[in-house]
C-alpha atoms as a PDB file:
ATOM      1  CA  UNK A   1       3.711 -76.353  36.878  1.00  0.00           C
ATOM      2  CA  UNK A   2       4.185 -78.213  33.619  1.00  0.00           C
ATOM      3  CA  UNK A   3       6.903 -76.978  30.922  1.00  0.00           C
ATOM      4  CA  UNK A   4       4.295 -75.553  28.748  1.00  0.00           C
ATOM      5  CA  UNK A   5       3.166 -73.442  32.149  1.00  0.00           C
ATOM      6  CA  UNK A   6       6.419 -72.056  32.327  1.00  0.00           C
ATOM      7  CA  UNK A   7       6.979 -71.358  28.844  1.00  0.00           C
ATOM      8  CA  UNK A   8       3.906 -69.388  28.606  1.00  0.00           C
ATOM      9  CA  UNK A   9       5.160 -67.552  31.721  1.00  0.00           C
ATOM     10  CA  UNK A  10       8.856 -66.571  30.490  1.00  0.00           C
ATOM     11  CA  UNK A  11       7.297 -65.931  27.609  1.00  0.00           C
ATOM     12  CA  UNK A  12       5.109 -63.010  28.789  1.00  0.00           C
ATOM     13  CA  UNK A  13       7.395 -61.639  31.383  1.00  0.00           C
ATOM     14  CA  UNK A  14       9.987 -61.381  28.718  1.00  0.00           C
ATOM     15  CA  UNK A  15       7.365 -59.879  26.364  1.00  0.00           C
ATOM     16  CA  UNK A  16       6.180 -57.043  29.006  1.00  0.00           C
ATOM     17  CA  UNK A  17       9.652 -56.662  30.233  1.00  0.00           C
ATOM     18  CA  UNK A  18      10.572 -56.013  26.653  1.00  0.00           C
ATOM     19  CA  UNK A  19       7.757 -53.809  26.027  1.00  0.00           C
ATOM     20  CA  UNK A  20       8.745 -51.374  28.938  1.00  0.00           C
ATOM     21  CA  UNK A  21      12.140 -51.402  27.682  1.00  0.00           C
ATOM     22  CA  UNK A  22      11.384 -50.366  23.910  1.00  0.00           C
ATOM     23  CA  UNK A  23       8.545 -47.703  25.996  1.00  0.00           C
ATOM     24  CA  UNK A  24      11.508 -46.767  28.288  1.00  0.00           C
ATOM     25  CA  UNK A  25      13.616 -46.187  25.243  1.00  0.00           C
ATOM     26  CA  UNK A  26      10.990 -43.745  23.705  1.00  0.00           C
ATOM     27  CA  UNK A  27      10.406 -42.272  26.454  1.00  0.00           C
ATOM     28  CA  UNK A  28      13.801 -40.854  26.423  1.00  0.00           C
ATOM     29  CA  UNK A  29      14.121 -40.057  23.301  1.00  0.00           C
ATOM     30  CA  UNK A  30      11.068 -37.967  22.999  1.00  0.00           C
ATOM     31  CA  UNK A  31      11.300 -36.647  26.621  1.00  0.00           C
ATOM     32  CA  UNK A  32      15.144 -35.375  25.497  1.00  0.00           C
ATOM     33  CA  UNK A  33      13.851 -34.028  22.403  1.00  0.00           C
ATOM     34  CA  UNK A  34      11.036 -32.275  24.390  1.00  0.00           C
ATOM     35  CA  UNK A  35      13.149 -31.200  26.670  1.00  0.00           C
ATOM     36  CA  UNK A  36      15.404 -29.395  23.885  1.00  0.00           C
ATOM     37  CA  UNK A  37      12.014 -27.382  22.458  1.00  0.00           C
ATOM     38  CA  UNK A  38      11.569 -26.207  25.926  1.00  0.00           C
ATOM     39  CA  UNK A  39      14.810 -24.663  26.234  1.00  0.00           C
ATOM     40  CA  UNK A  40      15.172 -23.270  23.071  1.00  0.00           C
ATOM     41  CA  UNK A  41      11.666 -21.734  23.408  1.00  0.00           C
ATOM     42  CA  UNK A  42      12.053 -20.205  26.807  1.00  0.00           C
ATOM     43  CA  UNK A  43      15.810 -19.560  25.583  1.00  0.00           C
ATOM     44  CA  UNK A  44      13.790 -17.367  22.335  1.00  0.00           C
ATOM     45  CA  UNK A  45      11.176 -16.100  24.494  1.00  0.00           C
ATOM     46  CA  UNK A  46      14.172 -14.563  26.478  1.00  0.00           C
ATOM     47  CA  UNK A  47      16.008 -13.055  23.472  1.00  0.00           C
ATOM     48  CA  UNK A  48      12.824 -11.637  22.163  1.00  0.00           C
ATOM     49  CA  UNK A  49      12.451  -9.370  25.561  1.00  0.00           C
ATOM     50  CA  UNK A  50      16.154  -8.596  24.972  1.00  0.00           C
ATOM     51  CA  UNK A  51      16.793 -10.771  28.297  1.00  0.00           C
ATOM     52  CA  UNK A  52      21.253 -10.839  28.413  1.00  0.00           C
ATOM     53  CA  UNK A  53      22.762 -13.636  26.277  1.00  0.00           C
ATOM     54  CA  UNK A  54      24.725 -14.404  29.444  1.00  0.00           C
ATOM     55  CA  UNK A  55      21.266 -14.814  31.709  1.00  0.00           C
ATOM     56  CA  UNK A  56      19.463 -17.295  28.997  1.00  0.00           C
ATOM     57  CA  UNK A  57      22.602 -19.585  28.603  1.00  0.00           C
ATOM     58  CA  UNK A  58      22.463 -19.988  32.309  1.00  0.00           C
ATOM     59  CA  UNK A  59      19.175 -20.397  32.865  1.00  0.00           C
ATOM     60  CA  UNK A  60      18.665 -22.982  29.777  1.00  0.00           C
ATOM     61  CA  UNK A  61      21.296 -25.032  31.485  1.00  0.00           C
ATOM     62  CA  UNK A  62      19.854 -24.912  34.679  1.00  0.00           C
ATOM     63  CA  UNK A  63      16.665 -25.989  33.093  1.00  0.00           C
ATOM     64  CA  UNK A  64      18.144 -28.656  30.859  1.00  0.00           C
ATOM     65  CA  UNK A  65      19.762 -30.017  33.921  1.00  0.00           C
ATOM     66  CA  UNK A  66      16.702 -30.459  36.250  1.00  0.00           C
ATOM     67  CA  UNK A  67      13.978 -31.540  33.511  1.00  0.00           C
ATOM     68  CA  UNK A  68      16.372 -34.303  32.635  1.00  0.00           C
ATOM     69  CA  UNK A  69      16.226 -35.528  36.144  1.00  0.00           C
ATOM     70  CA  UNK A  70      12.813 -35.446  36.165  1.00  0.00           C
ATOM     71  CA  UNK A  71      12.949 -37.218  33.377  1.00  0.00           C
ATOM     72  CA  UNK A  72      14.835 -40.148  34.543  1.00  0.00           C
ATOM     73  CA  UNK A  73      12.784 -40.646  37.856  1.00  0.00           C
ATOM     74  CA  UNK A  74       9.950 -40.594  35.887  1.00  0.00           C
ATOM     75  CA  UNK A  75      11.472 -43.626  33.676  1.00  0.00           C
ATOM     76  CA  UNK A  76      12.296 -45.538  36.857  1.00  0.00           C
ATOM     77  CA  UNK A  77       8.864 -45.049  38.248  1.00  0.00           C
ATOM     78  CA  UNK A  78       7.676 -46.581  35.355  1.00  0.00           C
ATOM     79  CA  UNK A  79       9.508 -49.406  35.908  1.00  0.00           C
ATOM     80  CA  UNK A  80       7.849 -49.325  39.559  1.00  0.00           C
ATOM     81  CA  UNK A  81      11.122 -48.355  41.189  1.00  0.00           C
ATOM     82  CA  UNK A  82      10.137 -45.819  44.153  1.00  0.00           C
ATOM     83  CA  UNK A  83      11.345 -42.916  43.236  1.00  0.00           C
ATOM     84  CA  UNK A  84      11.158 -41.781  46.846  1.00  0.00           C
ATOM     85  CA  UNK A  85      13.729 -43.955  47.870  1.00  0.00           C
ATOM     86  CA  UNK A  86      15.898 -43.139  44.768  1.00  0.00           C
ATOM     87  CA  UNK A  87      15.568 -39.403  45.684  1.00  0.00           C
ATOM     88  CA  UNK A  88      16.693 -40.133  49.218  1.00  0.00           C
ATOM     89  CA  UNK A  89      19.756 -41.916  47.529  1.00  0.00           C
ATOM     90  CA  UNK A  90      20.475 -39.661  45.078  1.00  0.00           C
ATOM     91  CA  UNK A  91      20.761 -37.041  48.030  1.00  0.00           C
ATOM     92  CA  UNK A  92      23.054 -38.972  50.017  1.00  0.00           C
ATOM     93  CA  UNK A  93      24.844 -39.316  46.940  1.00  0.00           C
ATOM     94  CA  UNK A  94      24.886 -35.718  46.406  1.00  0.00           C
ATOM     95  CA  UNK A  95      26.577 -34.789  49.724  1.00  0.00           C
ATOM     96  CA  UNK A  96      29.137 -37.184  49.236  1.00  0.00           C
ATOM     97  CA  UNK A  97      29.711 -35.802  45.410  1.00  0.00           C
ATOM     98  CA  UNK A  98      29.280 -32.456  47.333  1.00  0.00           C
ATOM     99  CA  UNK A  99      32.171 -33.248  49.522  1.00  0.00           C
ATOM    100  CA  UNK A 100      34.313 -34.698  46.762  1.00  0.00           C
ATOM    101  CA  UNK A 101      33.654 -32.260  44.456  1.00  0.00           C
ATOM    102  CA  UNK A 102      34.112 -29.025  45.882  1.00  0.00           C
ATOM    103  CA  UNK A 103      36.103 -27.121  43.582  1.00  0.00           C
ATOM    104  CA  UNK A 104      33.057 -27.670  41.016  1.00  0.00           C
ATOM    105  CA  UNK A 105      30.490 -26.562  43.528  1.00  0.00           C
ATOM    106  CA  UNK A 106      32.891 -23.738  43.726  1.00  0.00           C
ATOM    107  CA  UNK A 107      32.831 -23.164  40.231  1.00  0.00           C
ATOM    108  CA  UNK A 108      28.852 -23.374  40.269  1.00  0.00           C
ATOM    109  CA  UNK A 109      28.843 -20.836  43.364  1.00  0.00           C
ATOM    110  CA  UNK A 110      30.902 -18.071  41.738  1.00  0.00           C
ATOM    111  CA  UNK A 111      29.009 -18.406  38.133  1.00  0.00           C
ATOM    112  CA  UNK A 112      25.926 -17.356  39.798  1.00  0.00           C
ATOM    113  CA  UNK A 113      27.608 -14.548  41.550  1.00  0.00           C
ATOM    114  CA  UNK A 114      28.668 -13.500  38.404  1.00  0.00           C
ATOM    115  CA  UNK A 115      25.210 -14.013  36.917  1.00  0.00           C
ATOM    116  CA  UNK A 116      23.909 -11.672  39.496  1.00  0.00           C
ATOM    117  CA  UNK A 117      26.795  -9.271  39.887  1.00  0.00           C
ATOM    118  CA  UNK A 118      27.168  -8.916  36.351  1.00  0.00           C
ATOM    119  CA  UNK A 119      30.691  -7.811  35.935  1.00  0.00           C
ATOM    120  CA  UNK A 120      30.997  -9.271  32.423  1.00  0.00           C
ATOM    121  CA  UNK A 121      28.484 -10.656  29.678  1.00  0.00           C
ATOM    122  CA  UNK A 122      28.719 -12.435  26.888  1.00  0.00           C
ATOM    123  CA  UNK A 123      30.558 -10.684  23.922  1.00  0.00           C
ATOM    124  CA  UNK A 124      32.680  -8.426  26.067  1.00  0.00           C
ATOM    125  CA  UNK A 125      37.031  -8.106  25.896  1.00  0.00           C
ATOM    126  CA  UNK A 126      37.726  -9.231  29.146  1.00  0.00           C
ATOM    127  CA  UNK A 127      41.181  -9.631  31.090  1.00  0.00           C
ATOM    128  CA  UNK A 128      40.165 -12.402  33.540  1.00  0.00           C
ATOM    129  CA  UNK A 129      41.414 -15.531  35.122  1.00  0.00           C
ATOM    130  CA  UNK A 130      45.128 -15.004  33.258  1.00  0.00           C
ATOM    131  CA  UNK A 131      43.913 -14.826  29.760  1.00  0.00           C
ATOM    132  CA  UNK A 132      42.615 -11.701  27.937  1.00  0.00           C
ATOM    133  CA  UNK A 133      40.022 -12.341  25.294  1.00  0.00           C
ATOM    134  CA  UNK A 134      36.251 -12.117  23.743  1.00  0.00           C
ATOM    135  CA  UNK A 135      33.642 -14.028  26.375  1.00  0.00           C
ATOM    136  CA  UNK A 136      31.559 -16.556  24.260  1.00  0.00           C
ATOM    137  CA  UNK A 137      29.817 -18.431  26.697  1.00  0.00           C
ATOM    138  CA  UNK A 138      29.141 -18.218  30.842  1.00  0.00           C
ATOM    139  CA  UNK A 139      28.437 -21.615  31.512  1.00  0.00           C
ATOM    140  CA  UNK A 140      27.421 -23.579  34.708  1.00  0.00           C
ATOM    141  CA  UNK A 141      30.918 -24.139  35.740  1.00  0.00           C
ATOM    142  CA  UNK A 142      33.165 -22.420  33.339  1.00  0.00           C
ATOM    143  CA  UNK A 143      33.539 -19.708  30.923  1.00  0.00           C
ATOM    144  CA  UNK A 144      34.081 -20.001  27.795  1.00  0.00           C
ATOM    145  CA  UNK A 145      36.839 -17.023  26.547  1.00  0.00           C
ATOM    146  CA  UNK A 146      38.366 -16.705  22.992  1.00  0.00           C
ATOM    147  CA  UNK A 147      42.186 -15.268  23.078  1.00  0.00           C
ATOM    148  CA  UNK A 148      42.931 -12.469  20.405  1.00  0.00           C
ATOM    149  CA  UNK A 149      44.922 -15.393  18.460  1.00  0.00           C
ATOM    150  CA  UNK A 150      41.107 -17.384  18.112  1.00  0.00           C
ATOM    151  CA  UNK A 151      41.943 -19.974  20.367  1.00  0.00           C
ATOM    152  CA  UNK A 152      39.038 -21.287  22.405  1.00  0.00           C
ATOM    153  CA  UNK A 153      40.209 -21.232  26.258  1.00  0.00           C
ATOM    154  CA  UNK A 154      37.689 -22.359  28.985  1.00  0.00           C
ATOM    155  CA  UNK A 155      38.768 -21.276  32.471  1.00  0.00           C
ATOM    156  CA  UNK A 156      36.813 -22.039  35.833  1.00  0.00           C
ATOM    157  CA  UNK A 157      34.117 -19.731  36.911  1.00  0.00           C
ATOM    158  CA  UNK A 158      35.541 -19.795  40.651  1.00  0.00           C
ATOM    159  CA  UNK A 159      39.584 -18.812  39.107  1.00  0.00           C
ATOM    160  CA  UNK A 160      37.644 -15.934  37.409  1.00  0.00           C
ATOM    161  CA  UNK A 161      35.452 -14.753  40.316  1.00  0.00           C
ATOM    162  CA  UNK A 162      38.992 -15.609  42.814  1.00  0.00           C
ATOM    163  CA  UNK A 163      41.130 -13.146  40.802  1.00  0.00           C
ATOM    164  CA  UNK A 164      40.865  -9.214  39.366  1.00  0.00           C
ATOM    165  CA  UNK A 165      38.414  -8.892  36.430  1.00  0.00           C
ATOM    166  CA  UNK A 166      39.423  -5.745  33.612  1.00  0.00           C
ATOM    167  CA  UNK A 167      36.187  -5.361  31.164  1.00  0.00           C
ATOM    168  CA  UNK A 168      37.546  -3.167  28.812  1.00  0.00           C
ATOM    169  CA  UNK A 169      33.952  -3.448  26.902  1.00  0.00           C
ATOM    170  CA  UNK A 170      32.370  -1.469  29.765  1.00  0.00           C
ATOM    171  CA  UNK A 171      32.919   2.104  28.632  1.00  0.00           C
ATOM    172  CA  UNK A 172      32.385   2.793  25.032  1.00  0.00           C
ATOM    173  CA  UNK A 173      36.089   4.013  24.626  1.00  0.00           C
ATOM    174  CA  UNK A 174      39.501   3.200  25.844  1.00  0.00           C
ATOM    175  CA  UNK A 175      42.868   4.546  25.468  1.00  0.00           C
ATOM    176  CA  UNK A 176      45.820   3.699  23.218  1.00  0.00           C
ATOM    177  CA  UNK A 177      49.045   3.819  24.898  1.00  0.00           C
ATOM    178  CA  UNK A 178      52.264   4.789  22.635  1.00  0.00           C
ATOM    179  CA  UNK A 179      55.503   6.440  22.817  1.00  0.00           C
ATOM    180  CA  UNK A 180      57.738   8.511  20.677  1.00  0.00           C
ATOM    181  CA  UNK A 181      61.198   8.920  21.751  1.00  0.00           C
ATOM    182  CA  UNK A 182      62.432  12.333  19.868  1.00  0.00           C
ATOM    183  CA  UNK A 183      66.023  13.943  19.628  1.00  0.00           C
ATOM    184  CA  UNK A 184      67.104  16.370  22.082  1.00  0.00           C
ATOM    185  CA  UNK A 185      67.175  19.104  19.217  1.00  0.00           C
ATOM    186  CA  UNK A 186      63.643  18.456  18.230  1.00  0.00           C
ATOM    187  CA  UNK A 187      60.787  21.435  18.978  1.00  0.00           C
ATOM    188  CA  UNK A 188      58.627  19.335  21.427  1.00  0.00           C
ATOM    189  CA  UNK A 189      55.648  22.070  21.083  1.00  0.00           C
ATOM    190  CA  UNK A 190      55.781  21.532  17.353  1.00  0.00           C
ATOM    191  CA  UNK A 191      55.908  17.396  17.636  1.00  0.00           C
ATOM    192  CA  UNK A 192      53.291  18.030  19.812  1.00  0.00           C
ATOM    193  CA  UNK A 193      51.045  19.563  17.174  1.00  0.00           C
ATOM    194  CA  UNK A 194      52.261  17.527  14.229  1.00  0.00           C
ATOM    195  CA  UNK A 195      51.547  13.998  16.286  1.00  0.00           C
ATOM    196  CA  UNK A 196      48.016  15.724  17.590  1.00  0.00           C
ATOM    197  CA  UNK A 197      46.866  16.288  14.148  1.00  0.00           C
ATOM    198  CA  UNK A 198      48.481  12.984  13.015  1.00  0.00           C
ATOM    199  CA  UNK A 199      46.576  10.880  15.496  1.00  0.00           C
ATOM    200  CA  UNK A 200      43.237  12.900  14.678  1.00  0.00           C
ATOM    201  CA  UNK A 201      43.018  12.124  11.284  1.00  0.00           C
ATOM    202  CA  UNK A 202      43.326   7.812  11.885  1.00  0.00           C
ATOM    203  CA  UNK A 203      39.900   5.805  11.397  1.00  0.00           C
ATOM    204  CA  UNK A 204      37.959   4.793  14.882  1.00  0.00           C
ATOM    205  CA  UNK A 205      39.869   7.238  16.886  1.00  0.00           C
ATOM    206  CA  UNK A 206      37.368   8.557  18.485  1.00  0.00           C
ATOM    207  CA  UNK A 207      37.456  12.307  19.479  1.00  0.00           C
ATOM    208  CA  UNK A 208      35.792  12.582  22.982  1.00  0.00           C
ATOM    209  CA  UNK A 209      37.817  11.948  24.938  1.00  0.00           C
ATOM    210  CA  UNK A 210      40.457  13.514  22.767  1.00  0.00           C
ATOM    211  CA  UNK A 211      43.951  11.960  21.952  1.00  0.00           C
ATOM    212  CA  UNK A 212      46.159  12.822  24.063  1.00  0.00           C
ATOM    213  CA  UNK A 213      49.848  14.498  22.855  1.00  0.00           C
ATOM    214  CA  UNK A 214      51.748  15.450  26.540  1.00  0.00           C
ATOM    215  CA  UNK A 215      55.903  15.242  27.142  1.00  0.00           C
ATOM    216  CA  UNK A 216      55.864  12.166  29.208  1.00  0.00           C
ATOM    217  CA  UNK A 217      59.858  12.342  30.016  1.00  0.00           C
ATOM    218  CA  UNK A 218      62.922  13.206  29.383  1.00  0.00           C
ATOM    219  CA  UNK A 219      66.282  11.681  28.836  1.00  0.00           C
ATOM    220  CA  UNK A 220      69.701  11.443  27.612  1.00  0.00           C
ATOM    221  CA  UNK A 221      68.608  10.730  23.948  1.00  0.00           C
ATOM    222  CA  UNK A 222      65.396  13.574  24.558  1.00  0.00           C
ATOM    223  CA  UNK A 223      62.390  14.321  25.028  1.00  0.00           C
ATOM    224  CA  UNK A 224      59.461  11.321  25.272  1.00  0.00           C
ATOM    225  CA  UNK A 225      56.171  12.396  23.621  1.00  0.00           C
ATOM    226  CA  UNK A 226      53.297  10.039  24.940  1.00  0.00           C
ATOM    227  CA  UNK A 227      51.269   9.643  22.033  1.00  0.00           C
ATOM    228  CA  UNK A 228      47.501   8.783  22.985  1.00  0.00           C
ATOM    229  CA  UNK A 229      44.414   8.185  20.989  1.00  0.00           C
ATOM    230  CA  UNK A 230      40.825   6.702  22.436  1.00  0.00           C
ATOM    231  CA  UNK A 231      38.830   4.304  20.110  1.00  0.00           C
ATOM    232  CA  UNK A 232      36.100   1.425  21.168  1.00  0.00           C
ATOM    233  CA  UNK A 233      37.915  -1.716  21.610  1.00  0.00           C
ATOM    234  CA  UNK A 234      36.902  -3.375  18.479  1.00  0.00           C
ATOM    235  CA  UNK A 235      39.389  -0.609  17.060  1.00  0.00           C
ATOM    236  CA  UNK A 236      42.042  -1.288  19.742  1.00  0.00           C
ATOM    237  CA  UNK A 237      44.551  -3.207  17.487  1.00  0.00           C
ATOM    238  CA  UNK A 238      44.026  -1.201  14.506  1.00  0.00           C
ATOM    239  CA  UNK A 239      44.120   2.108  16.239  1.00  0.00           C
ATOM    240  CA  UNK A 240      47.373   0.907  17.803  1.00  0.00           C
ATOM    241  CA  UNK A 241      49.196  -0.008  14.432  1.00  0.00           C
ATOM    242  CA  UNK A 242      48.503   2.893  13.162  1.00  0.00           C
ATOM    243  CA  UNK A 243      49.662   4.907  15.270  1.00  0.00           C
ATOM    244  CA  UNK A 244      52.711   3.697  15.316  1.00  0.00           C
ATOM    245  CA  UNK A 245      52.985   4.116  11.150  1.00  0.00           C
ATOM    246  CA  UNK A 246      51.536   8.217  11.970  1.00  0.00           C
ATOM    247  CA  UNK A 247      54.193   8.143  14.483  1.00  0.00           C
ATOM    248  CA  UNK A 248      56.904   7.164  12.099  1.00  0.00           C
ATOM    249  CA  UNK A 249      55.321   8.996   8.710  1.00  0.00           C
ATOM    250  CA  UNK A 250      55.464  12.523  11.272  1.00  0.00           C
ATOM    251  CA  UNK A 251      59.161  11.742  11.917  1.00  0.00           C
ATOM    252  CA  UNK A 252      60.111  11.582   8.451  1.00  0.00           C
ATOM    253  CA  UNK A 253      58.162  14.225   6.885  1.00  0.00           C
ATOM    254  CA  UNK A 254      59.348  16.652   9.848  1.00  0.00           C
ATOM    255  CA  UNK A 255      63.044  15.740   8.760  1.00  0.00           C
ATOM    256  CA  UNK A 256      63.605  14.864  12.735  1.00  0.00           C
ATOM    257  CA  UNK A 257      67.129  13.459  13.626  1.00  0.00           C
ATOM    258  CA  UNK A 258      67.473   9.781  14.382  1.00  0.00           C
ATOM    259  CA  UNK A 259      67.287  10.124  18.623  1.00  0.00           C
ATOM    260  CA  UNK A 260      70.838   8.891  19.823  1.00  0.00           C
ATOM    261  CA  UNK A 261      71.950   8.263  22.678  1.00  0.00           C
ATOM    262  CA  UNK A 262      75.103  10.931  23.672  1.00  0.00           C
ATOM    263  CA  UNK A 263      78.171   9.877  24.385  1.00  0.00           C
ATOM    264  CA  UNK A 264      80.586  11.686  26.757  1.00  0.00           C
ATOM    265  CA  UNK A 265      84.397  11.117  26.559  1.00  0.00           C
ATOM    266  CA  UNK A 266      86.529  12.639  28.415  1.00  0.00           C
ATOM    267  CA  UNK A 267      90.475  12.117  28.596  1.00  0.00           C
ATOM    268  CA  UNK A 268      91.950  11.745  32.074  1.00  0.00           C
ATOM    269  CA  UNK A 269      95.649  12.310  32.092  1.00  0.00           C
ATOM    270  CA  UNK A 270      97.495  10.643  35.154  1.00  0.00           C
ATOM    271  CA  UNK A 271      99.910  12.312  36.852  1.00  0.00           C
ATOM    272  CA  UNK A 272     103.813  11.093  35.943  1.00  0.00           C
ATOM    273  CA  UNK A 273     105.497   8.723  38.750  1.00  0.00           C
END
C-alpha cells in the first residue's frame, strides 16, 4: 500500500472515529438533558396527585440513576462495544462494590424501609440519628435534616433507621414542659388559677388538649407548679418563651416572695470537761 493509500486510510478512520466521538458527545448531552425532563415531569405528575414529597424525591433518583445507565450502554453500543459483555462486567463489578461497600447498601436498604414504613416525611421536626431538626430531603442514602440553628446536617439513612425515631410533627399538638418553683407561703390553688389563665391567654397555645397547671412537687424552698401549655410545633419555641415571661409577669403582679431556700441553725452546746 503506497503512502497516499494510507493517508487516505488514517484519514477516514480518524474522520469516522471523530464523528462518533462529537455524536457520542451529543448523545450525552441531550440524553442527560432528556433524562432531567423525565424526572421532573413524572416528579410534577406526582405532586399534582398530591403523591408525598418524600416518595417523588426517591423515586426521581431511582429513575435518574437507572436511565443514566441506560444511557451509557447505549453510548458504548454505539461504539460497537457489546454491551452484553459490559453488563456481565458491570455485575461482577457490582458484587465486589457490593461487598466493599456495605455500609452504603445499608444505607440504601433502610431508606426504602423508611420509604415504605413511613415514619417520617419530608417537612416534619424529627429527633433522629442524634440530631433534632426539620427533614428537607430523604435521599437514596442519606437524609438530609436542618438543626433548629439552620445548619444543614446529612446523616445516614441506616444510623436513622438503627436508632429511636421521635416525630414530633405526627400529632397536630405537643406539650410545653415548664416549671415554677413558688415560696412555701404561696396559695398553690390560687397560683394554680393565676398561671392557668396566664398560659390561656398566649398566641398558638392551643386549647384541646388544655394547658396543664398541677403541683408537680414539693420541697424545702416550696411548692413546684408544672406549668404546661400544648401548641403545634411550629409554635414550640415561641410558646416556650413565653411562658416563661407569663410565668415571671404572674409572680410579680401576685406580689409572691422570692422562693428561698430555709436555713436551719441550731446551737449545740458541749458538755464542760
Amino acid at each position: 500500500m503506497d503512502m497516499q493509500g494510507i493517508q487516505n486510510f488514517l484519514g477516514t478512520t480518524a474522520y469516522e472515529l471523530g464523528m462518533k466521538v462529537l455524536a457520542a458527545i451529543a448523545f450525552w448531552i441531550i440524553g442527560r438533558w432528556l433524562i432531567g425532563k423525565v424526572v421532573e415531569m413524572m416528579q410534577a405528575a406526582m405532586a399534582r396527585n398530591h403523591v408525598d414529597p418524600t416518595l417523588t424525591k426517591y423515586l426521581g433518583s431511582i429513575v435518574a440513576v437507572m436511565l443514566n445507565i441506560a444511557l451509557v450502554l447505549g453510548i458504548l453500543g454505539y461504539f460497537g462495544i457489546q454491551t452484553t459483555s459490559f453488563a456481565a462486567l458491570l455485575a461482577g463489578a457490582g458484587v465486589a462494590i457490593g461487598a466493599a461497600w456495605s455500609g452504603m447498601l445499608g444505607n440504601f436498604a433502610a431508606g426504602a424501609f423508611m420509604l415504605v414504613l413511613r415514619p417520617f416525611k419530608v417537612g416534619d421536626f424529627i429527633a433522629a440519628g442524634g440530631l433534632v431538626g426539620t427533614v428537607k430531603e430523604l435521599g437514596l442514602f442519606a437524609t438530609t435534616i436542618v438543626t433548629p440553628d439552620n445548619v444543614v446536617s446529612i446523616v445516614g439513612n441506616g444510623k436513622i433507621f438503627a436508632d429511636n425515631i421521635q416525630n414530633f410533627s405526627a400529632n397536630p399538638s405537643r406539650r410545653v414542659e415548664r416549671t415554677a418553683q413558688l415560696a412555701g407561703g404561696v396559695d398553690v390553688q390560687d397560683a394554680i388559677a393565676r398561671f392557668s389563665a396566664a398560659v390561656a391567654a398566649i398566641p398558638n397555645v392551643v386549647q384541646v388538649p388544655a394547658p396543664e397547671v398541677n403541683v408537680l412537687d414539693i420541697n424545702l424552698v416550696g411548692p413546684v407548679i408544672s406549668v404546661r401549655p400544648y401548641c403545634h410545633t411550629d409554635h414550640y419555641w415561641q410558646v416556650y418563651f413565653d411562658t416563661n415571661e407569663a410565668i415571671l409577669r404572674v409572680a410579680k403582679e401576685a406580689g409572691w416572695p422570692a422562693p428561698t431556700p430555709a436555713q436551719i441553725n441550731k446551737l449545740l452546746q458541749l458538755p464542760a470537761a
